[in-house]
Protein backbone atom coordinates (compact mmCIF):
# COMPACT_ATOMS: atom_id res chain seq x y z
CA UNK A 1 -3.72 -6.42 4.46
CA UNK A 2 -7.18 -6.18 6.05
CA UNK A 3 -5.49 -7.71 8.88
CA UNK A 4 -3.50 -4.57 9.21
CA UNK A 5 -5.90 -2.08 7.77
CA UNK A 6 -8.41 -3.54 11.11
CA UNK A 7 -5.91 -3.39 14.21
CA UNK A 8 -4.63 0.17 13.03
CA UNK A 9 -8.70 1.11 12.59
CA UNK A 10 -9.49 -0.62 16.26
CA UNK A 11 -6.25 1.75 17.45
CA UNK A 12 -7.33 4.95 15.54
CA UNK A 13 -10.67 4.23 17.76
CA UNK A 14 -9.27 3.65 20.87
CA UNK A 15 -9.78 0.33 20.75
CA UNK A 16 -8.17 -2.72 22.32
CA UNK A 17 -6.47 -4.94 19.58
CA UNK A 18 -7.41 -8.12 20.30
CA UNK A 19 -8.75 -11.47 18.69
CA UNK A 20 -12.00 -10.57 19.16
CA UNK A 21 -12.14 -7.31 18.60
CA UNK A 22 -10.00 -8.06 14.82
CA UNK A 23 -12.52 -10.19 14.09
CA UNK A 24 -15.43 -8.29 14.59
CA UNK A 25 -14.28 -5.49 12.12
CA UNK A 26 -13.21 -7.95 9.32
CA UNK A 27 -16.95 -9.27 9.47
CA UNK A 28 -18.51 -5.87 9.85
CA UNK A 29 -16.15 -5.30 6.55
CA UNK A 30 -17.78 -8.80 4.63
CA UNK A 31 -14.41 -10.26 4.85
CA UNK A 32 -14.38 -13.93 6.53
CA UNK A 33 -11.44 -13.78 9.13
CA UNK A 34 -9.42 -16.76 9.34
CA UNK A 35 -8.42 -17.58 12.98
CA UNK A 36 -4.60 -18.54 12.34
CA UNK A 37 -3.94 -14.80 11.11
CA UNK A 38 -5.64 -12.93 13.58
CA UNK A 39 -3.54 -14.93 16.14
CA UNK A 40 -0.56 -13.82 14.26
CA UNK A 41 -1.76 -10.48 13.91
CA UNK A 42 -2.36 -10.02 17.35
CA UNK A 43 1.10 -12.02 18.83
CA UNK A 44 2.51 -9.62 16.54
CA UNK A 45 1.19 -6.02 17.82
CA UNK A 46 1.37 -7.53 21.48
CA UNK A 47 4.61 -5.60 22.23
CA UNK A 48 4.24 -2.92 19.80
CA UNK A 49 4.02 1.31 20.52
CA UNK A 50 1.60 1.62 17.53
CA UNK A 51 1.56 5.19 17.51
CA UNK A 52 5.86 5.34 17.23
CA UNK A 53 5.92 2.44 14.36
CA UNK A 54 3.37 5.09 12.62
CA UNK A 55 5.78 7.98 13.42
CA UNK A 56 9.03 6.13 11.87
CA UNK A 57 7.28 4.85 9.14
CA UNK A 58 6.16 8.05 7.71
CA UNK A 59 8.88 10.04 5.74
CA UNK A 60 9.54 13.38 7.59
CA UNK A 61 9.24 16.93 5.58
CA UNK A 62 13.14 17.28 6.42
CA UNK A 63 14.14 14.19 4.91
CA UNK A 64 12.52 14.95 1.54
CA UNK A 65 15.09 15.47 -1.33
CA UNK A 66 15.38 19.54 -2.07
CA UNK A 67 16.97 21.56 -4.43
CA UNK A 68 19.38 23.96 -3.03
CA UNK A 69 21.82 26.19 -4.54
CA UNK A 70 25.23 24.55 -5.46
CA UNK A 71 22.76 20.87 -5.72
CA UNK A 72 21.08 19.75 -9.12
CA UNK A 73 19.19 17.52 -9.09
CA UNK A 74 19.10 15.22 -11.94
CA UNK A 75 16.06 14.32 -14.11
CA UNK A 76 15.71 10.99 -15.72
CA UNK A 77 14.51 11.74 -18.91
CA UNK A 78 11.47 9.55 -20.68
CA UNK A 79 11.52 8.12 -23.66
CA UNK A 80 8.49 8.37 -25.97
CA UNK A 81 6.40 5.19 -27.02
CA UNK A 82 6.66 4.84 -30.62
CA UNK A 83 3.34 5.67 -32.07
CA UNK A 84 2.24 2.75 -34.56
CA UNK A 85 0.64 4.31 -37.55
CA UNK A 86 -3.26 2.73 -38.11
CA UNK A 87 -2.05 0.88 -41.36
CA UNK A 88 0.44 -1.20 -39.32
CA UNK A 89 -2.28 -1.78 -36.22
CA UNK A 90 -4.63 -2.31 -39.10
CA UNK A 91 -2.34 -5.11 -40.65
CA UNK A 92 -1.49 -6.71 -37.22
CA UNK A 93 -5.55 -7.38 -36.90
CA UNK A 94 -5.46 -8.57 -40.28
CA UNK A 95 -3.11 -11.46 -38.91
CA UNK A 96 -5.46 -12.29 -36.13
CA UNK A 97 -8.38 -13.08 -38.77
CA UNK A 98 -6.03 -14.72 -41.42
């Protein structure tokens, strides 16, 4: 991930995304970049509108689930953890210690 995290930091800066550039930010980080994956990162993003794959990736207000009249919308109900009463913990630690 700090392969991703660095190119879309280097973009948020106006940056170039490059090999160089990837690997500079890693390091300034105190990560130790490893050559193959920057390659890969950067073959990757080569063809890539950054700003548009951020756009599409984030959910839109509109697209949100909403409660309107006529729609219910349907709550899973939780179950409750069982509590264990302090003699039976007590008795499982009793098994631990023979």
């Amino acid at each position: 991930m700090e392969y991703v995290y660095s190119a879309i930091l280097i973009h948020k800066c106006g940056g170039k995304i490059d090999e160089h550039t990837v690997k500079k930010v890693i390091e300034a980080a105190g990560g130790r970049p490893d050559d193959g994956k920057v390659k890969a990162l950067v073959a990757a993003l080569a063809n890539v509108d950054i700003d548009k794959a951020i756009k599409e990736a984030a959910l839109p207000v509109a697209a949100a689930p909403s409660t309107t009249a006529g729609t219910e919308v349907k709550k899973e109900e939780k179950k409750e953890e069982e509590k264990v009463s302090d003699e039976k913990a007590a008795a499982g630690l009793g098994a631990l210690f023979g």
